[in-house]
Protein backbone atom coordinates (compact mmCIF):
# COMPACT_ATOMS: atom_id res chain seq x y z
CA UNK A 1 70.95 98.10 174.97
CA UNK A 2 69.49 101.37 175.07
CA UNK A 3 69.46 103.12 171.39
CA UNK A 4 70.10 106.87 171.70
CA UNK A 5 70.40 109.91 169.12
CA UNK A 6 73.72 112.07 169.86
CA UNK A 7 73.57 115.58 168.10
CA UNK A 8 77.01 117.73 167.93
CA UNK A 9 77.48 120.98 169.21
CA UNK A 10 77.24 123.23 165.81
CA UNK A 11 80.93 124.41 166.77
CA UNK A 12 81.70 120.77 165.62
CA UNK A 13 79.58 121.00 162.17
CA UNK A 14 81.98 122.88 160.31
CA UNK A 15 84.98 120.50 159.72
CA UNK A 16 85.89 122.11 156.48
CA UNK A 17 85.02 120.90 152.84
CA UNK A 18 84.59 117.75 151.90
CA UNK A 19 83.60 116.09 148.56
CA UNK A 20 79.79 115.23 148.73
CA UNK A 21 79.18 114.19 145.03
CA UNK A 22 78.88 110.73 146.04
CA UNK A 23 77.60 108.22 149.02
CA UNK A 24 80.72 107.67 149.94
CA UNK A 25 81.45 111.63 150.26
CA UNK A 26 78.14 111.64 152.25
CA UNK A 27 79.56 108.78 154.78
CA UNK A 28 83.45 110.88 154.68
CA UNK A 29 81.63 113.74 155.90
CA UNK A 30 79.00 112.58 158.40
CA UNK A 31 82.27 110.58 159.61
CA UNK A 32 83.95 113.99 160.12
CA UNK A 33 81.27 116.09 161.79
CA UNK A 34 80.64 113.31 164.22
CA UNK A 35 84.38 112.78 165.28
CA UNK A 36 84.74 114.73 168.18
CA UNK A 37 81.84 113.57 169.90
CA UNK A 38 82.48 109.74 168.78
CA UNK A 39 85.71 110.00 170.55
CA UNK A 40 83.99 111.04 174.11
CA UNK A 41 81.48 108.33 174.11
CA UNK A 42 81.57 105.54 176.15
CA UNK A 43 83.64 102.64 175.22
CA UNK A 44 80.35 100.73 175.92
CA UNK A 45 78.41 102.44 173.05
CA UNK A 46 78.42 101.95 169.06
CA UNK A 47 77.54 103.91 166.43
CA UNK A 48 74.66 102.54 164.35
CA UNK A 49 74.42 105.14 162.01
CA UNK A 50 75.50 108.89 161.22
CA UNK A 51 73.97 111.97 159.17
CA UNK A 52 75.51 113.78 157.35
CA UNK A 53 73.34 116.89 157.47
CA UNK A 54 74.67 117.75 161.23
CA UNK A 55 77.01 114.80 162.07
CA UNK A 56 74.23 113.17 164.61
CA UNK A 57 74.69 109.56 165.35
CA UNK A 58 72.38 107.38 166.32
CA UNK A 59 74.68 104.93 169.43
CA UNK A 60 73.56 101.70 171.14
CA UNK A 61 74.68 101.98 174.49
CA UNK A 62 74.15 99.27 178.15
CA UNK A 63 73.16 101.18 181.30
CA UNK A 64 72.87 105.08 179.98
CA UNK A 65 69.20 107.45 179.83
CA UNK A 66 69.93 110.50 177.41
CA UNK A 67 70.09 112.32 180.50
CA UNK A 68 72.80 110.94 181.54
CA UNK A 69 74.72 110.27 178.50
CA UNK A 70 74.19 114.12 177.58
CA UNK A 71 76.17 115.11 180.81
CA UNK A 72 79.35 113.07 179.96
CA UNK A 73 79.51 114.24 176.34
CA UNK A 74 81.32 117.78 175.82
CA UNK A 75 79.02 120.89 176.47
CA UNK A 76 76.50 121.63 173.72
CA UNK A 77 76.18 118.20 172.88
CA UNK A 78 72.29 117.28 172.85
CA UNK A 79 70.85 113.14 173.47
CA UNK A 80 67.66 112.25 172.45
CA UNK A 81 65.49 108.89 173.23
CA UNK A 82 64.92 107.24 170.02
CA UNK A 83 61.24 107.09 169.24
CA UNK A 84 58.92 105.39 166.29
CA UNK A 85 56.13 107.14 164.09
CA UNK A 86 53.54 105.04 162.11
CA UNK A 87 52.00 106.61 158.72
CA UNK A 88 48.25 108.38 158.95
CA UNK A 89 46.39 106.36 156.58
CA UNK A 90 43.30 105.84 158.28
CA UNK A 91 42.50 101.99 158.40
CA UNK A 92 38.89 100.20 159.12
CA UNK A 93 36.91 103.11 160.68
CA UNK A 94 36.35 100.56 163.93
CA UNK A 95 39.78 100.56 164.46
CA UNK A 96 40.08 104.36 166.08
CA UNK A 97 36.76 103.54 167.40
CA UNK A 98 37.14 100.27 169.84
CA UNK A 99 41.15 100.07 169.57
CA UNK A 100 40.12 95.77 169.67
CA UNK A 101 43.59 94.08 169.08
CA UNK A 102 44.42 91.53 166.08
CA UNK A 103 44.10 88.03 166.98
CA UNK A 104 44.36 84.77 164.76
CA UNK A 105 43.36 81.02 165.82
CA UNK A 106 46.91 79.11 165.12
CA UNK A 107 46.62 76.26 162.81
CA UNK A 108 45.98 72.56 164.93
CA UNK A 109 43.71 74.31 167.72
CA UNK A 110 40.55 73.00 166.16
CA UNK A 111 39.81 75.92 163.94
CA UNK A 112 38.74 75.48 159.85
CA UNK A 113 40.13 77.25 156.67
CA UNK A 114 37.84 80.10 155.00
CA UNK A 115 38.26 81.77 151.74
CA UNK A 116 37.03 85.27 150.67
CA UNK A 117 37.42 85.74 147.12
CA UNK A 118 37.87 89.73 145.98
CA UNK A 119 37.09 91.02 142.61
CA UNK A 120 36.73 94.00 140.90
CA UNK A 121 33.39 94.71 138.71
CA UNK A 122 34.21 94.56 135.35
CA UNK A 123 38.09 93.84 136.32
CA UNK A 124 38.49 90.72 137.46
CA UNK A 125 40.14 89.61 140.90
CA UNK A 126 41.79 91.40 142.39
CA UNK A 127 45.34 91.66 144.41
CA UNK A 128 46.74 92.94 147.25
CA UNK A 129 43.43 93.74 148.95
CA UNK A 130 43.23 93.58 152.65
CA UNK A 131 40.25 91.90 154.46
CA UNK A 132 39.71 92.02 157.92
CA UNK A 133 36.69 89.75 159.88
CA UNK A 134 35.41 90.94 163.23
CA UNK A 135 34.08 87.76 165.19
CA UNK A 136 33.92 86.91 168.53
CA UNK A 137 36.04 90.06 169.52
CA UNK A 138 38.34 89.23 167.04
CA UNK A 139 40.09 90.95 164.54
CA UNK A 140 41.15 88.28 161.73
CA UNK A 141 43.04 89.84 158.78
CA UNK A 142 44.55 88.77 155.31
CA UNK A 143 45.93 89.99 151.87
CA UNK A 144 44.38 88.54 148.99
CA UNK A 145 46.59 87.01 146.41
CA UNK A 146 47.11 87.26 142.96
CA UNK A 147 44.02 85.56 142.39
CA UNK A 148 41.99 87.52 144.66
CA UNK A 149 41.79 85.64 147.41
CA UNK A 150 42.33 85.51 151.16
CA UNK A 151 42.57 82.86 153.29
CA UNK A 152 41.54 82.76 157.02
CA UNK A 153 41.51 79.74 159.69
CA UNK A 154 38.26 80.52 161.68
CA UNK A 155 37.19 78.56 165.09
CA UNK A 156 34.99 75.40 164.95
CA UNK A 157 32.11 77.40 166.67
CA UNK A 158 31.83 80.43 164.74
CA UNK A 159 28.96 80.82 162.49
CA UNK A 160 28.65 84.56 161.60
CA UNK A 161 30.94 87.34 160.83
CA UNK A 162 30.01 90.56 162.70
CA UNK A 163 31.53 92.81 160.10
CA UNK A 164 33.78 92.17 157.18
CA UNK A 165 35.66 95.30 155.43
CA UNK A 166 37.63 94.93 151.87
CA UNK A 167 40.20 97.22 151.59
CA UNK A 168 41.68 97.13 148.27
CA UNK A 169 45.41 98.68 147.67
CA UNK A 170 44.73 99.88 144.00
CA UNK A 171 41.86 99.47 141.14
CA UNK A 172 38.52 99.02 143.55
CA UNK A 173 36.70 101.27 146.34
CA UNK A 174 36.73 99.87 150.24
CA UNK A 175 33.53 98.11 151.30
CA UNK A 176 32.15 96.51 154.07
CA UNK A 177 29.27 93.93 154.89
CA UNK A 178 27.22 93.61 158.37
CA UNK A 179 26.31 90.10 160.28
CA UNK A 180 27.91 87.45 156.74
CA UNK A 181 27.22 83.94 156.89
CA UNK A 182 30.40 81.38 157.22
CA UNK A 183 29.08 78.95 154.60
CA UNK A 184 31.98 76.26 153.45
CA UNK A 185 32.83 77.16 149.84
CA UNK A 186 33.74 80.33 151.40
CA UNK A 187 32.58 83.83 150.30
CA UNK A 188 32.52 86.39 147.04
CA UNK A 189 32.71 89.83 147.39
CA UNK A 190 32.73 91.96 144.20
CA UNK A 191 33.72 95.83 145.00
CA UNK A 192 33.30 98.86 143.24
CA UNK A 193 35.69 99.19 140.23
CA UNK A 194 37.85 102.42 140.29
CA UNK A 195 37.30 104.67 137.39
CA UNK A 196 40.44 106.66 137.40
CA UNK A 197 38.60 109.56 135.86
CA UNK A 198 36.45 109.67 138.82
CA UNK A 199 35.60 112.86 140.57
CA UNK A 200 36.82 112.51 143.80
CA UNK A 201 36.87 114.72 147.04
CA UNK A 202 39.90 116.69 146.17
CA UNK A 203 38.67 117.07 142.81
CA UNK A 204 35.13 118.36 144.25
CA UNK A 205 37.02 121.06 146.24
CA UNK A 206 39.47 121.98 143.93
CA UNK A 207 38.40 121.43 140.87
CA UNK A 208 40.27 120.56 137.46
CA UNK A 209 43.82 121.09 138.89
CA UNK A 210 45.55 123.30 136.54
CA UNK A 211 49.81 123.14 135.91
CA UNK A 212 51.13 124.53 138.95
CA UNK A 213 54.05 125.30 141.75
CA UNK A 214 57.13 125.53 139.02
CA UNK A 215 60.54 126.12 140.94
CA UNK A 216 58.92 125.14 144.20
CA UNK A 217 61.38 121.77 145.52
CA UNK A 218 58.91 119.49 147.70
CA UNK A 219 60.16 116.64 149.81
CA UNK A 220 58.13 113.93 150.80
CA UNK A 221 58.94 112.08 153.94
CA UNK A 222 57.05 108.69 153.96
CA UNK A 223 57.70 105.18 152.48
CA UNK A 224 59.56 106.14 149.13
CA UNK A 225 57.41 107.42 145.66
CA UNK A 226 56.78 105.61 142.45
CA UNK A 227 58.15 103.76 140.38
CA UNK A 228 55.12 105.44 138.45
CA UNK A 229 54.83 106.96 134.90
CA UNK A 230 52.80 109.95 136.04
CA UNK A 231 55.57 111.10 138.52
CA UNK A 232 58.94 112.59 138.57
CA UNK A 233 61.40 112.48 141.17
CA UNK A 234 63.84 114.69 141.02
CA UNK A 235 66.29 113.60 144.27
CA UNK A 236 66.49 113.18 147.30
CA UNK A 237 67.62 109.42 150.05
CA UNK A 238 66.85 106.36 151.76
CA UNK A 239 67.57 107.43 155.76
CA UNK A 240 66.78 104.46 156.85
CA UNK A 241 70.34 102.29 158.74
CA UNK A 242 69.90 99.12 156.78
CA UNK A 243 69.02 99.77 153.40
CA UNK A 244 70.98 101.59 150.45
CA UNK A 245 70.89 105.37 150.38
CA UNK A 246 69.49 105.24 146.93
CA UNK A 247 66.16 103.20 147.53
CA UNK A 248 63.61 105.38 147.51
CA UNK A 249 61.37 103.39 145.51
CA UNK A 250 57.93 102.62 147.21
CA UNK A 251 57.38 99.47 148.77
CA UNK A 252 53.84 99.79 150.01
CA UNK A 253 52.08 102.37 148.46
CA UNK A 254 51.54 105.24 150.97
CA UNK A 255 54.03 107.66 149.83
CA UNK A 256 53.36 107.66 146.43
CA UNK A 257 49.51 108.25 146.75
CA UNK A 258 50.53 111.01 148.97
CA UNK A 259 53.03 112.14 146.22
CA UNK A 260 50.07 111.89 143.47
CA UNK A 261 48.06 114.39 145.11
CA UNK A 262 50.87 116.81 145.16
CA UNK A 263 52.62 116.52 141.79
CA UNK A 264 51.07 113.82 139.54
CA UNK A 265 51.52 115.09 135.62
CA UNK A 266 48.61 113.06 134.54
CA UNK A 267 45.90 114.60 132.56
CA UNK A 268 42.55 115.73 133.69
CA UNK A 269 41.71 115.11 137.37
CA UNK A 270 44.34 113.03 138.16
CA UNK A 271 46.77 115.82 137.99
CA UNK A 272 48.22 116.89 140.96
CA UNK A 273 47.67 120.21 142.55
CA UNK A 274 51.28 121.32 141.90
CA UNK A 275 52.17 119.05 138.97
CA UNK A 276 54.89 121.11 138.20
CA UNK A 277 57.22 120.67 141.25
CA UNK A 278 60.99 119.33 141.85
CA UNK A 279 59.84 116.76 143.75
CA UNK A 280 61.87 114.98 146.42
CA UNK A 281 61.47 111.35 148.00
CA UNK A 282 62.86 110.49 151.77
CA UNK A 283 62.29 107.38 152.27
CA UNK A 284 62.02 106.36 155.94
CA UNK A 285 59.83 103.57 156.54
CA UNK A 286 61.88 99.77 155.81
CA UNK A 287 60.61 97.70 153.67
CA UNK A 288 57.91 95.57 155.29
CA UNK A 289 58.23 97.73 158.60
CA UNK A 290 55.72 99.64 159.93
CA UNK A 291 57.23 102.05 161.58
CA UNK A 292 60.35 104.72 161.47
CA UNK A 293 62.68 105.78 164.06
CA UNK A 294 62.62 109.82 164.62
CA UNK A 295 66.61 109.64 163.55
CA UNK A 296 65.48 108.46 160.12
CA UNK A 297 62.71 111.18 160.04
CA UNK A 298 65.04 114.13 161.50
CA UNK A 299 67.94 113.52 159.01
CA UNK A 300 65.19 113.30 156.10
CA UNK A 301 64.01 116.68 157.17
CA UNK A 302 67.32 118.05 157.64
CA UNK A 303 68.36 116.84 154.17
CA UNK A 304 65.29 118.16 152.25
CA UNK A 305 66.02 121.65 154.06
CA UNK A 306 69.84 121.07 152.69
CA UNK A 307 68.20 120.41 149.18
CA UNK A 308 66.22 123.56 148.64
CA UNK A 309 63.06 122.31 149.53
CA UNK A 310 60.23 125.21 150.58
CA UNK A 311 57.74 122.54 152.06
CA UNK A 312 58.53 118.83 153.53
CA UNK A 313 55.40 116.43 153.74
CA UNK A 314 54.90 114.25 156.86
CA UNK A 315 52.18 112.14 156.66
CA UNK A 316 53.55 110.31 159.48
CA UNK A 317 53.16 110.84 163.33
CA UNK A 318 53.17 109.53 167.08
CA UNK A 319 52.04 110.41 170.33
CA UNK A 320 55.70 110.48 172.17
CA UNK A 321 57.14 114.48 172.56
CA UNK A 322 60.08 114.23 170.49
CA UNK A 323 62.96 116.57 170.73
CA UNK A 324 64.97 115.07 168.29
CA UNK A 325 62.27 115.46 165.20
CA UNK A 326 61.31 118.65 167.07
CA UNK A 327 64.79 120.64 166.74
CA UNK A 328 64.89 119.22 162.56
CA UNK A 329 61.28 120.95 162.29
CA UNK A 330 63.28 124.17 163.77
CA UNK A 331 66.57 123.94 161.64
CA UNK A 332 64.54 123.11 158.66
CA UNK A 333 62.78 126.59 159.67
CA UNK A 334 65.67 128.80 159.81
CA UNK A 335 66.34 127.24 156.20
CA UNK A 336 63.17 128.52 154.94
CA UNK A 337 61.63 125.17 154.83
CA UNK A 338 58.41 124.56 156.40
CA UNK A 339 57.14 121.30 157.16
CA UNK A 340 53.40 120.05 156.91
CA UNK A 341 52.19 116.99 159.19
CA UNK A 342 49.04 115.18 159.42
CA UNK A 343 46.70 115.47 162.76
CA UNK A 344 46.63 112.25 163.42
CA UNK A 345 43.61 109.39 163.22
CA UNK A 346 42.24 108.84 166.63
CA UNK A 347 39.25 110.87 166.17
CA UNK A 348 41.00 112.37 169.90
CA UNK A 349 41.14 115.80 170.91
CA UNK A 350 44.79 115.63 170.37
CA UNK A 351 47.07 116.10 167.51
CA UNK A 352 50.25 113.88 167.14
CA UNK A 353 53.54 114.80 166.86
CA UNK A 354 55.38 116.40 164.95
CA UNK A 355 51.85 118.00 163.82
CA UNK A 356 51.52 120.02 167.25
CA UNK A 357 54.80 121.51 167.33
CA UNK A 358 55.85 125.14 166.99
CA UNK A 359 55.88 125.95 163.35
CA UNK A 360 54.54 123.04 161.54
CA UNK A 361 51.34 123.44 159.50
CA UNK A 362 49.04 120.84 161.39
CA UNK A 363 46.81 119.19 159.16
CA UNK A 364 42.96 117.93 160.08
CA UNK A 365 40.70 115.68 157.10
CA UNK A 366 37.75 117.07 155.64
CA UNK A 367 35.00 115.04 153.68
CA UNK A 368 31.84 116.06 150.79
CA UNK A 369 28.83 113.85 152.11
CA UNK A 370 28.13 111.27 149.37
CA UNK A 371 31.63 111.70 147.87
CA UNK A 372 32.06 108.46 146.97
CA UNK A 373 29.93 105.46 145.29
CA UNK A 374 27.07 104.19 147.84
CA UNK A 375 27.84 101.38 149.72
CA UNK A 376 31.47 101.64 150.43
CA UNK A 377 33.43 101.87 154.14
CA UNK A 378 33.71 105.85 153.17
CA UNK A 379 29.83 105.98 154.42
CA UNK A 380 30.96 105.02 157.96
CA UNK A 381 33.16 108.05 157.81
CA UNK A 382 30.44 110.37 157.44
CA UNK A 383 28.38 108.63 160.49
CA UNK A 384 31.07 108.42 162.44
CA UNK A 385 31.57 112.70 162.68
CA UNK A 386 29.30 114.79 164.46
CA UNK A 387 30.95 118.21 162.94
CA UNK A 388 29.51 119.92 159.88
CA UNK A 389 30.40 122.93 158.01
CA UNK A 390 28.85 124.59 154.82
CA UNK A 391 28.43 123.16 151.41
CA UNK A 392 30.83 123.15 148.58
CA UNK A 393 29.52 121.80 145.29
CA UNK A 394 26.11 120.72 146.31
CA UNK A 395 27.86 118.53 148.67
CA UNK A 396 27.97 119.23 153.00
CA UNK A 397 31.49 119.07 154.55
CA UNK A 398 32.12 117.21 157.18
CA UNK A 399 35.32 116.70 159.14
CA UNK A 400 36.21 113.36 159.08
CA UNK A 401 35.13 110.95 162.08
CA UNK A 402 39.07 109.16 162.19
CA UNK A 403 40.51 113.25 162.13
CA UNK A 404 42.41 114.22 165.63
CA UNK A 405 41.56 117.94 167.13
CA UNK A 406 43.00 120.22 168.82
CA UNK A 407 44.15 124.23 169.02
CA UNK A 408 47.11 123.08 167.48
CA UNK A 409 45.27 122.55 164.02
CA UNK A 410 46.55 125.06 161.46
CA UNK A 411 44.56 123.95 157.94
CA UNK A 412 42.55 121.74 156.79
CA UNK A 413 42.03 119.49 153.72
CA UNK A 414 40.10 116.85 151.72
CA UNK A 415 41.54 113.33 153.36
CA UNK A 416 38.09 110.86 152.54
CA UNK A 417 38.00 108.91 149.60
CA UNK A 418 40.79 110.55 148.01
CA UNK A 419 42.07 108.86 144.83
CA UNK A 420 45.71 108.68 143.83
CA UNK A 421 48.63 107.45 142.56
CA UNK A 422 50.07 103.73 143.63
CA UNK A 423 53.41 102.22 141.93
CA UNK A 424 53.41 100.28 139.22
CA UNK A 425 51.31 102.77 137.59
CA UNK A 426 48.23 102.10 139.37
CA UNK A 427 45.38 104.09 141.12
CA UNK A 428 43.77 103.86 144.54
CA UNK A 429 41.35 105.28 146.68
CA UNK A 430 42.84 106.24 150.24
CA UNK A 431 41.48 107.91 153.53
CA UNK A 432 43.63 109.49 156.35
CA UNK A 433 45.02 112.62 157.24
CA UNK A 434 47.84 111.46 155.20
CA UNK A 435 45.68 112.29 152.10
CA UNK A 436 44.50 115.63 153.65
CA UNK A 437 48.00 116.43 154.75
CA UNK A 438 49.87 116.21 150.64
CA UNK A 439 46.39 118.12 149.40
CA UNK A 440 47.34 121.16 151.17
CA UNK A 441 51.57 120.82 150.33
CA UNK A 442 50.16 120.91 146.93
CA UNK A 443 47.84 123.73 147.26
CA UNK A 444 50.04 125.87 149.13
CA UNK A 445 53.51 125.17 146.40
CA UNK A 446 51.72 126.43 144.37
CA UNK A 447 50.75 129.59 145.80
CA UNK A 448 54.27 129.97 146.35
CA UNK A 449 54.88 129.50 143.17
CA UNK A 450 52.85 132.43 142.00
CA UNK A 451 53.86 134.47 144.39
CA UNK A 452 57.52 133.83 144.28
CA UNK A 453 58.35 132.84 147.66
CA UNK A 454 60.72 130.39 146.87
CA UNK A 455 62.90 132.95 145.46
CA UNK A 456 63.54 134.62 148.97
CA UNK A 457 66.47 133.86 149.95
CA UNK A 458 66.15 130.24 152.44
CA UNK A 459 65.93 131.67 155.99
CA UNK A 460 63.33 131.92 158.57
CA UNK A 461 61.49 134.91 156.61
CA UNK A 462 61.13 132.95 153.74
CA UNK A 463 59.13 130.17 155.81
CA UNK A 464 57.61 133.08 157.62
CA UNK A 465 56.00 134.20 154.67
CA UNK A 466 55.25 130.95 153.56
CA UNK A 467 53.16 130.29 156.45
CA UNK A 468 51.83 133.58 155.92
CA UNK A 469 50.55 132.41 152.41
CA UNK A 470 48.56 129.76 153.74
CA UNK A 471 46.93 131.88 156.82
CA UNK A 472 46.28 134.89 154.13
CA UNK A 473 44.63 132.29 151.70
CA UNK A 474 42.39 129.94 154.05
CA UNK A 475 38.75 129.50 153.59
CA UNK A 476 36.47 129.38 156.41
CA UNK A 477 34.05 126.62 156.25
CA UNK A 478 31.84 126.89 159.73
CA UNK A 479 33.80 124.42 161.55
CA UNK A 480 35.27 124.94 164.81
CA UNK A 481 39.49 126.57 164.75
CA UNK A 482 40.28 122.86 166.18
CA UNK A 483 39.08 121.26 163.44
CA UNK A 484 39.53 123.67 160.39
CA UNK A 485 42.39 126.08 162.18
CA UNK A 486 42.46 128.92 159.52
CA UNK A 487 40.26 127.21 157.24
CA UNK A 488 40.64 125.03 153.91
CA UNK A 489 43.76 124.77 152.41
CA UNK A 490 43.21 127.21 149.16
């Protein structure tokens, strides 16, 4: 079965008011915009899901392209393949280096159990830390456990590790070792502790973030925000088909580190740099999936342009062109909502989607040489990039080795070693152009804030002039356009 988004003429949007103060309102009237075209499907197809924002539906349907589905449906109607985005963290720098593929030895094929322990200096072991082993051409990884450890079963014949990165989720700093011995009683690895007062990149650039971007509504589309004491969320939806409407807590972290850096209301440098928001979570990644369907991501967008919203962070992308996200980048446009979307981390001379379409601010990573304590997997960033620009604070910028290129690049933005918020009301240090991407949301509410964009009225000017903002206030740093576009997010 072929899964296929169906989008309504907008003659068949308007079906007249219906109550929308709760979910079930929401189904009533995605149920009522979609009607018309429901009936003219084939008898073949069913509907999966519906949004309520423009009555799309995404349909499962045997023996049907959107081509020609789209020429049996009445005229106007438009069909889009369903395609899948992945979040722009940026994982072990080898990884968008060699593209090697994960591989484990199954138990009963004469391998032997390993252990590496994980702990944080000063804080004891740690959880939730990911460790990957390169061997043999291998990629073996694991999460460590409450107790800070992770288990591996290694072949008979191995007797060195090539590299071995620590990754932790929260409360330590990344770090890798070269060429480890595989002795028996396994191995200990004690990581930087995080000091969540720590001067970070962002912080370097930006300094001291002061209260900022009041009356500016932000969405951000990624894996849910919080819970976290340091954040508010103000609204918005879980898109996703199977899980309720009103989970949009965060089941892995990303999206609230990239809400942190927007609108944290911690103290000191942990602040975000447009604390004061209305702050909006779309939650479009299932829990324990790693990836989100552009239906997901289109009625997000649609929604947060619905909601008010000025900007919409996507720290998410893919390398498919994508109609369907592309026309919700448009509408969300004429609403006078602009969307933001990081470059990608291939280290290519390409930008993903939805980054390198027509009115999205396209976001590239920027680093600060030595940003970071000595010794962790940040270093490899720095020899990985070839491009450097002037110094700010002492420090050179570089752009980041894992950071995608291209004309399409519009800003750019601290995204190494950036330290945020995680649920649970925990800290983390992340890298990714899904760090640089929320930097420059936050930077730019807030100039919209000052300025008083976000009282235009919500058209196409209003995002005009948004866009304008961030052109008008960019800072060159010496890089080439395709890596810096206008400049530095400021």
């Amino acid at each position: 079965m072929q899964r296929l988004i169906v989008v309504p003429p907008p003659s068949c949007i308007d079906c007249g008011p219906i109550a929308t103060g709760s979910w079930r309102g929401v189904e009533r009237l995605a149920a009522a915009r979609s009607r018309p075209i429901a009936r003219a499907l084939p008898s073949s197809a069913r509907i999966i899901d519906r949004a309520p924002s423009d009555g799309a539906m995404l349909v499962s349907v045997r023996g049907q392209t959107a081509g020609s589905l789209e020429q049996q449906l009445p005229a106007g109607t438009r069909v889009f393949d369903e395609y899948w985005y992945r979040l722009e963290r940026a994982g072990a720098p080898w990884l968008w280096r060699t593209g090697r593929k994960r591989a484990t030895v199954p138990a009963g094929t004469g391998g032997r159990n390993w252990i590496v322990r994980v702990s944080a200096k000063s804080a004891g072991p740690l959880a939730d830390a990911t460790v990957t082993l390169l061997l043999g051409g291998r990629q073996l990884t694991a999460v460590t456990s409450a107790s800070g450890i992770a288990r591996f079963r290694l072949p008979l014949q191995s007797r060195r590790i090539a590299r071995l990165y620590v990754d932790p989720l929260h409360s330590g700093w990344p770090v890798y070792r070269d060429d480890v011995a595989i002795e028996a009683k396994g191995l200990e690895v004690d990581v930087p502790a995080l000091d969540r007062s720590y001067e970070d990149t962002r912080n370097l650039v930006y300094g001291l973030p002061g209260a900022g971007g009041g009356g500016v509504f932000v969405a951000v589309v990624d894996s849910g925000v919080g819970p976290h004491r340091d954040l508010a969320v103000v609204g918005g939806r879980n898109t996703t088909e199977l899980e309720p409407h009103g989970a949009i807590d965060d089941w892995m972290g990303h999206g609230t580190h990239v809400a942190g850096v927007i609108a944290a209301r911690a103290a000191g440098r942990r602040r975000g740099e447009a604390s004061q928001v209305s702050l909006l979570a779309f939650r479009v990644f299932q829990k324990n999936g790693l990836a989100a369907s552009n239906f997901w991501i289109r009625n997000a967008i649609n929604e947060a342009a619905d909601a008010g919203c000025c900007l919409a962070n996507l720290s998410l992308g893919g390398g498919n062109p994508d109609p369907g996200v592309m026309s919700a980048v448009q509408m969300a446009w004429d609403k006078g909502c602009v969307c933001l979307a990081a470059a990608g981390n291939d280290g290519a001379a390409m930008v993903d989607v939805p980054a390198r379409y027509r009115n999205v601010l396209a976001i590239s990573a920027i680093g600060l040489e030595g940003a970071w304590p000595r010794g962790t997997t940040h270093d490899l960033e720095t020899v990985a990039s070839p491009a450097r620009g002037r110094e700010i604070a002492g420090r050179r910028v570089f752009v980041t080795g894992f950071s995608n290129h291209g004309p399409e690049i519009s800003l750019t933005a601290p995204g190494s070693a950036v330290v945020s918020t995680l649920p649970g009301d925990r800290y983390g240090v992340m890298s990714g152009t899904s760090m640089a991407t929320p930097i420059a949301t936050g930077v730019l509410a807030r100039r919209i804030a000052a300025a008083g964009v976000h009282r235009m009225a919500p058209d196409g000017r209003r995002a005009a002039a948004i866009v304008a903002l961030a052109r008008e206030h960019a800072e060159k740093l010496g890089l080439p356009a395709t890596m810096q576009g206008y400049g530095l997010a400021r």
